[in-house]
PDB file of N, CA and C in Angstrom:
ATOM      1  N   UNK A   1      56.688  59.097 117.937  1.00  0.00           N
ATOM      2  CA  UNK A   1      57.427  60.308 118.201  1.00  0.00           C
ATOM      3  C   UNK A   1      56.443  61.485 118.223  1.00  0.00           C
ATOM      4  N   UNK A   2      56.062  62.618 119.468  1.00  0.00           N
ATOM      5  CA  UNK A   2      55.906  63.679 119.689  1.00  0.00           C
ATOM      6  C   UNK A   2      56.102  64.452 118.701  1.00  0.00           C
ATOM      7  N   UNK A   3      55.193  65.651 118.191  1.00  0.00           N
ATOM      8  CA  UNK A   3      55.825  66.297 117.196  1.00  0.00           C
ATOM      9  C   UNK A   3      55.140  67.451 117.953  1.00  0.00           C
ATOM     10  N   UNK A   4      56.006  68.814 117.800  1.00  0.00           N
ATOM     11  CA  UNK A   4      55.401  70.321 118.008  1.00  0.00           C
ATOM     12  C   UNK A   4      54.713  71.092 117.537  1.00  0.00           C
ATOM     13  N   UNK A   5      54.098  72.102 118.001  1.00  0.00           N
ATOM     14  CA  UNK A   5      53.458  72.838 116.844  1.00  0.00           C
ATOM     15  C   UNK A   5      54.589  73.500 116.480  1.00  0.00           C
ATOM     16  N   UNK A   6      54.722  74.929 115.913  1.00  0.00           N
ATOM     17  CA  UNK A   6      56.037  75.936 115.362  1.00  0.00           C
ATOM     18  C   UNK A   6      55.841  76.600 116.982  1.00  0.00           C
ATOM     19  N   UNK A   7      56.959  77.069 117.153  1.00  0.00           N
ATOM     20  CA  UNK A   7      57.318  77.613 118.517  1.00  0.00           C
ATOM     21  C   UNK A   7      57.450  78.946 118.176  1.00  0.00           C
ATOM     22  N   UNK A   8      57.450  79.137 116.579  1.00  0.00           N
ATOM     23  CA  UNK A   8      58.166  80.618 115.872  1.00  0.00           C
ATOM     24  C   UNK A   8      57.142  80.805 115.117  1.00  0.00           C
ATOM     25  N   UNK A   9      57.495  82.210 114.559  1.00  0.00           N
ATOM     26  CA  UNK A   9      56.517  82.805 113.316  1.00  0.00           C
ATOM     27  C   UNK A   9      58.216  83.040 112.278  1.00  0.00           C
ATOM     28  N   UNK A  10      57.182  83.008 111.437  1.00  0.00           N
ATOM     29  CA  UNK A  10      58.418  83.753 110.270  1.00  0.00           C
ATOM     30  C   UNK A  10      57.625  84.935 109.539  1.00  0.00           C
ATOM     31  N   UNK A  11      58.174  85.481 109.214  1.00  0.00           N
ATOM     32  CA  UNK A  11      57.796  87.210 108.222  1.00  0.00           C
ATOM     33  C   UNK A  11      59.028  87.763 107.543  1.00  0.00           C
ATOM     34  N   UNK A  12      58.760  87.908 106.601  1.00  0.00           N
ATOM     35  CA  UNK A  12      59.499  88.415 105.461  1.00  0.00           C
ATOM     36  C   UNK A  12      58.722  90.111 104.765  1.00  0.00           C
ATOM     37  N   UNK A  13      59.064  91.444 104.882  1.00  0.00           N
ATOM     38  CA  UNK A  13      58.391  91.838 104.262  1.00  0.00           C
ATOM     39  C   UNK A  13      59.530  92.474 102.685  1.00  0.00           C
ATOM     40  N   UNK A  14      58.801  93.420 101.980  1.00  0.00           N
ATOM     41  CA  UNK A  14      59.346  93.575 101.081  1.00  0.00           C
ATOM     42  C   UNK A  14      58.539  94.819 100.294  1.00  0.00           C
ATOM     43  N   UNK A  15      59.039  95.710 100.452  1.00  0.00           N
ATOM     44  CA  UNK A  15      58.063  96.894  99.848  1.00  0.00           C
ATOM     45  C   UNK A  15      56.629  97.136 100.057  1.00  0.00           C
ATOM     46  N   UNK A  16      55.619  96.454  99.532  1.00  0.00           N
ATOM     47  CA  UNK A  16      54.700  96.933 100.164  1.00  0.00           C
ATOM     48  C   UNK A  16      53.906  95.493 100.182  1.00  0.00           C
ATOM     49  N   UNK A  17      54.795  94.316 100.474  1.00  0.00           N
ATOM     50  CA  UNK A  17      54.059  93.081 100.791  1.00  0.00           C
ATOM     51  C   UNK A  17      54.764  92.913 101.854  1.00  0.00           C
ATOM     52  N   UNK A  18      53.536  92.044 102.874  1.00  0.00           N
ATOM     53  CA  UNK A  18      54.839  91.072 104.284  1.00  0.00           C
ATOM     54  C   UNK A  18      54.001  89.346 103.971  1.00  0.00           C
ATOM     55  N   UNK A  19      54.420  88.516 104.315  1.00  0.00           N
ATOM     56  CA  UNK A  19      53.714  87.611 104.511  1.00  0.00           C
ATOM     57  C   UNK A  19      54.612  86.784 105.401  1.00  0.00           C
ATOM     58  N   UNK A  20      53.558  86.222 106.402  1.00  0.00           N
ATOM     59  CA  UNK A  20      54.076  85.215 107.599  1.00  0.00           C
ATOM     60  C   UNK A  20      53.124  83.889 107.823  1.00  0.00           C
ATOM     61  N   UNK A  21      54.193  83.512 108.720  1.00  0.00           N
ATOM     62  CA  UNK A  21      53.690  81.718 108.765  1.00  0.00           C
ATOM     63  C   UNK A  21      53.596  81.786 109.895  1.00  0.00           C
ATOM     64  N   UNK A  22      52.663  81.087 110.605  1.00  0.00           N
ATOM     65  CA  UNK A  22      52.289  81.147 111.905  1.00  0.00           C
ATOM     66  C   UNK A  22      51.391  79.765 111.945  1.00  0.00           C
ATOM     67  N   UNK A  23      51.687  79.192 113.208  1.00  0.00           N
ATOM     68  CA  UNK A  23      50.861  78.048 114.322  1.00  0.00           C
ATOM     69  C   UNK A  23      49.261  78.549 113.950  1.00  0.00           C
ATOM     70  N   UNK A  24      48.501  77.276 113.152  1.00  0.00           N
ATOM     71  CA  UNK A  24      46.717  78.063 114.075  1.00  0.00           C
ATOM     72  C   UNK A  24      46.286  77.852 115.101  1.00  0.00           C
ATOM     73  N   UNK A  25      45.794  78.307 115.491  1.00  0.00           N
ATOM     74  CA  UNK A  25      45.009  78.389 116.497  1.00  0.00           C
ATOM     75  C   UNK A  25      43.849  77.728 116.575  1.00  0.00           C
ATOM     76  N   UNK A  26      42.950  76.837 117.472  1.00  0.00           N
ATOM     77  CA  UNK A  26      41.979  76.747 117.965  1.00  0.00           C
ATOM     78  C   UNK A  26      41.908  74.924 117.274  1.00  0.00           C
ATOM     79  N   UNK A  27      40.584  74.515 117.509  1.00  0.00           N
ATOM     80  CA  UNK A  27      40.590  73.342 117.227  1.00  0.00           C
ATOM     81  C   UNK A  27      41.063  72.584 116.145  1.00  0.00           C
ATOM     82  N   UNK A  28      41.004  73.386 114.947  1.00  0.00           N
ATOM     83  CA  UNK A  28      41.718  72.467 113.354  1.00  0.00           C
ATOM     84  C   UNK A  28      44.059  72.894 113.810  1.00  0.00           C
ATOM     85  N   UNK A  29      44.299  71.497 114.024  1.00  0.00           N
ATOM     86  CA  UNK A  29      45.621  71.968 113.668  1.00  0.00           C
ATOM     87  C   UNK A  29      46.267  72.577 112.793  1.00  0.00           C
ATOM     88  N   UNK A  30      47.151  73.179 112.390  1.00  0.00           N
ATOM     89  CA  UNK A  30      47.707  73.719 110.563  1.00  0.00           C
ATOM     90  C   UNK A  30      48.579  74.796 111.243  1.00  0.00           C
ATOM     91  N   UNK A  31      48.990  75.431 110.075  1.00  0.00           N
ATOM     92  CA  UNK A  31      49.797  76.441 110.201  1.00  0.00           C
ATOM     93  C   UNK A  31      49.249  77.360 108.926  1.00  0.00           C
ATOM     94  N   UNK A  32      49.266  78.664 109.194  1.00  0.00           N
ATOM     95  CA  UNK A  32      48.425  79.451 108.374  1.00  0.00           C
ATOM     96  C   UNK A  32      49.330  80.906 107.748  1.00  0.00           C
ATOM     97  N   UNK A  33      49.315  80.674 106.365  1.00  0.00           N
ATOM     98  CA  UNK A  33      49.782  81.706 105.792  1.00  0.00           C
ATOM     99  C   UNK A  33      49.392  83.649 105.631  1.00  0.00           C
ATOM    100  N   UNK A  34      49.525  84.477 106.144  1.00  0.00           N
ATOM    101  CA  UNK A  34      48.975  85.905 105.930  1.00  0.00           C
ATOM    102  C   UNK A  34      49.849  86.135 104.657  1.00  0.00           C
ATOM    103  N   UNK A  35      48.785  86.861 103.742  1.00  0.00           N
ATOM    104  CA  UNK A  35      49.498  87.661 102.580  1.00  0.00           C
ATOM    105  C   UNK A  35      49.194  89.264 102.645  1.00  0.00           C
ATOM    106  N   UNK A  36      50.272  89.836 103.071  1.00  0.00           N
ATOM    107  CA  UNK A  36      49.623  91.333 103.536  1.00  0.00           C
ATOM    108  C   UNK A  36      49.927  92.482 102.526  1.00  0.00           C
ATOM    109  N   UNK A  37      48.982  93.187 101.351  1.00  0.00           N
ATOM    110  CA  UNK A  37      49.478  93.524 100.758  1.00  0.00           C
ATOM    111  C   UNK A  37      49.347  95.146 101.094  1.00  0.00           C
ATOM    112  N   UNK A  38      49.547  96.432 100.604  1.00  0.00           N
ATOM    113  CA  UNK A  38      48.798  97.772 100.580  1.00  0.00           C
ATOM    114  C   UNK A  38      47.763  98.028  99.417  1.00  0.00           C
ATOM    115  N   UNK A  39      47.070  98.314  99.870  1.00  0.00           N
ATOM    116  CA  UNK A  39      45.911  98.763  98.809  1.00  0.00           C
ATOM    117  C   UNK A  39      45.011  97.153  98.515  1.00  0.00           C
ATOM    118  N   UNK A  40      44.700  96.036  99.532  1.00  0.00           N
ATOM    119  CA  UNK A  40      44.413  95.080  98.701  1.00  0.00           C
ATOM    120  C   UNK A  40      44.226  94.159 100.236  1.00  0.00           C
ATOM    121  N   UNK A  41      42.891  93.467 100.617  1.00  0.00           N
ATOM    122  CA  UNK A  41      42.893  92.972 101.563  1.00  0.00           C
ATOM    123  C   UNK A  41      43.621  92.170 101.954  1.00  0.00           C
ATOM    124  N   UNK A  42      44.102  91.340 103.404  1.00  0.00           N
ATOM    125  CA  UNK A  42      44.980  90.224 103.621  1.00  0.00           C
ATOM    126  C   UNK A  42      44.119  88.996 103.130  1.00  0.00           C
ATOM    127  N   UNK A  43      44.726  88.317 102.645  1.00  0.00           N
ATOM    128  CA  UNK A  43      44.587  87.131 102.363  1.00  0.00           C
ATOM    129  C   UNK A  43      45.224  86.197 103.355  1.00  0.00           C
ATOM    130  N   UNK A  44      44.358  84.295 103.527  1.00  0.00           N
ATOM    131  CA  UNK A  44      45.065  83.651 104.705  1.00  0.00           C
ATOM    132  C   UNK A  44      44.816  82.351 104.082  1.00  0.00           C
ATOM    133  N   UNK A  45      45.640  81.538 103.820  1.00  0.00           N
ATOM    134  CA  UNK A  45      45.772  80.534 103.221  1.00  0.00           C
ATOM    135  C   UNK A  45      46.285  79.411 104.736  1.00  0.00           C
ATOM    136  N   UNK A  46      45.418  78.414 104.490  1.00  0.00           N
ATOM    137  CA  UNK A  46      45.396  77.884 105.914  1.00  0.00           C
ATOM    138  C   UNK A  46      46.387  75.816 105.274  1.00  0.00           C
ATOM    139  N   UNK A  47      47.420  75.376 106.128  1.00  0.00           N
ATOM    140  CA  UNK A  47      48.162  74.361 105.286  1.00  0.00           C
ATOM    141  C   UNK A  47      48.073  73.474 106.646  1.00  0.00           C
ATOM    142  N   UNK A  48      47.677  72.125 106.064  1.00  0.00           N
ATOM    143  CA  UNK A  48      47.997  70.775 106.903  1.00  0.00           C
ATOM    144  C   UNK A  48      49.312  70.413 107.724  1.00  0.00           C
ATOM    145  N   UNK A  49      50.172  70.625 107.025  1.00  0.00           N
ATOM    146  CA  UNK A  49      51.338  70.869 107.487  1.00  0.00           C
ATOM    147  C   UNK A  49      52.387  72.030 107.275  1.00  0.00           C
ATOM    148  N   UNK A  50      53.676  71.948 108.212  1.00  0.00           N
ATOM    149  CA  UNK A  50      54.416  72.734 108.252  1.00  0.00           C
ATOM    150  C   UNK A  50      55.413  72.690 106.756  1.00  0.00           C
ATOM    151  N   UNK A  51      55.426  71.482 106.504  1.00  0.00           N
ATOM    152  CA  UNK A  51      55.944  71.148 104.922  1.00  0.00           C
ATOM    153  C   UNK A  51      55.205  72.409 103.798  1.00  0.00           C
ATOM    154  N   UNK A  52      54.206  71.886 103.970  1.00  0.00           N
ATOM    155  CA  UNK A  52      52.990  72.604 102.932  1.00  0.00           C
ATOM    156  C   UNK A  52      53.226  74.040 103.394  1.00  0.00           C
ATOM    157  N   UNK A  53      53.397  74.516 104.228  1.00  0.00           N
ATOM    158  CA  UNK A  53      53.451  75.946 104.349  1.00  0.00           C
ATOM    159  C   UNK A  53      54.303  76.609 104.190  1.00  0.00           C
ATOM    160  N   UNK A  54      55.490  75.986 104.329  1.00  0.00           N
ATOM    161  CA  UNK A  54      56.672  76.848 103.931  1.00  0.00           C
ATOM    162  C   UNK A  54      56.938  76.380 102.815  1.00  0.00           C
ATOM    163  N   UNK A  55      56.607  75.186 101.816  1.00  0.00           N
ATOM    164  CA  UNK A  55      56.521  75.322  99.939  1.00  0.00           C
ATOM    165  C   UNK A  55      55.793  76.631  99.266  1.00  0.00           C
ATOM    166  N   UNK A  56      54.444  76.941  99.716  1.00  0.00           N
ATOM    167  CA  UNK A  56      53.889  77.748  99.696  1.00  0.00           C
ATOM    168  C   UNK A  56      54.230  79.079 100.092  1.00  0.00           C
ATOM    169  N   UNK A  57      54.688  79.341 101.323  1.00  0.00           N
ATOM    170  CA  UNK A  57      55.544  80.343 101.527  1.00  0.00           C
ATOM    171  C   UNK A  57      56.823  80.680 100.586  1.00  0.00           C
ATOM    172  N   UNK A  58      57.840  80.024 100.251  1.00  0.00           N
ATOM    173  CA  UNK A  58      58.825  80.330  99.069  1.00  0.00           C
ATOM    174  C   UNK A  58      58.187  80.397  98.040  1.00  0.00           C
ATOM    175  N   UNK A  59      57.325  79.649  97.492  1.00  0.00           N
ATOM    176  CA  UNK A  59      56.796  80.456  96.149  1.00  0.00           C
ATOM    177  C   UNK A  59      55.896  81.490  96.231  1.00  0.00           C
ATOM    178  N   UNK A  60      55.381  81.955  97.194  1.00  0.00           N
ATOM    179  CA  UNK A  60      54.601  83.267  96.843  1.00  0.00           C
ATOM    180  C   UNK A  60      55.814  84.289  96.786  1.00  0.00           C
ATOM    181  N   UNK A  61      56.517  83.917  97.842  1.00  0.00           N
ATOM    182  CA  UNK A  61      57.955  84.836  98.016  1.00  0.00           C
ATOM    183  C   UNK A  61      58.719  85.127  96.710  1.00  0.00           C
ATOM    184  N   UNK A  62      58.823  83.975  96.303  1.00  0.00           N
ATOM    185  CA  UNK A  62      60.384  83.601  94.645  1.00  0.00           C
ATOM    186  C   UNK A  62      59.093  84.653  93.676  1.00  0.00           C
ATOM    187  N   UNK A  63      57.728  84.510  93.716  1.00  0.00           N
ATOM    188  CA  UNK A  63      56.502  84.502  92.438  1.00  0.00           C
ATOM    189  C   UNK A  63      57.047  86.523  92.540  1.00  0.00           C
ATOM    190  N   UNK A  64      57.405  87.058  93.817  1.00  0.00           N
ATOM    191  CA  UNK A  64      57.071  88.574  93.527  1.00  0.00           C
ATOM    192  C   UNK A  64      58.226  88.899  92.578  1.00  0.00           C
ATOM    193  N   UNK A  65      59.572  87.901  92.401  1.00  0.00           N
ATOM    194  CA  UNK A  65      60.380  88.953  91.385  1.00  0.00           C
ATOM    195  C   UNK A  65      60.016  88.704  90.108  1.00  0.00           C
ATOM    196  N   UNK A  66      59.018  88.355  90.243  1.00  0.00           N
ATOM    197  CA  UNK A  66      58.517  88.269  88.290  1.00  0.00           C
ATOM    198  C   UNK A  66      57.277  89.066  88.131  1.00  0.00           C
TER     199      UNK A  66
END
């Protein structure tokens, strides 16, 4: 079975964080996390799969109300 890359991005922001999931680009397959904060460089956390990235994605997400 054929499988896709993501056809979509996702972004969530929230006061003065956004972070999105996005397809990579170029020869390594993955899907790659941005953590965009103010006052504080982006960070890019790069995941094997689309599984792995959106686990990772909900917990950085769930981690800001604490």
């Amino acid at each position: 079975m054929a499988t896709r890359p993501l056809a979509f991005g996702v972004r969530f922001h929230g006061k003065d964080r956004t972070l999105r999931v996005h397809g990579a680009h170029g020869k390594g397959r993955g899907f790659v996390i941005e953590d965009t904060r103010s006052g504080r460089p982006p960070s890019r956390r790069v995941h094997p799969s689309l599984t792995d990235a959106l686990r990772d994605f909900a917990a950085s997400w769930r981690a800001r109300l604490h």
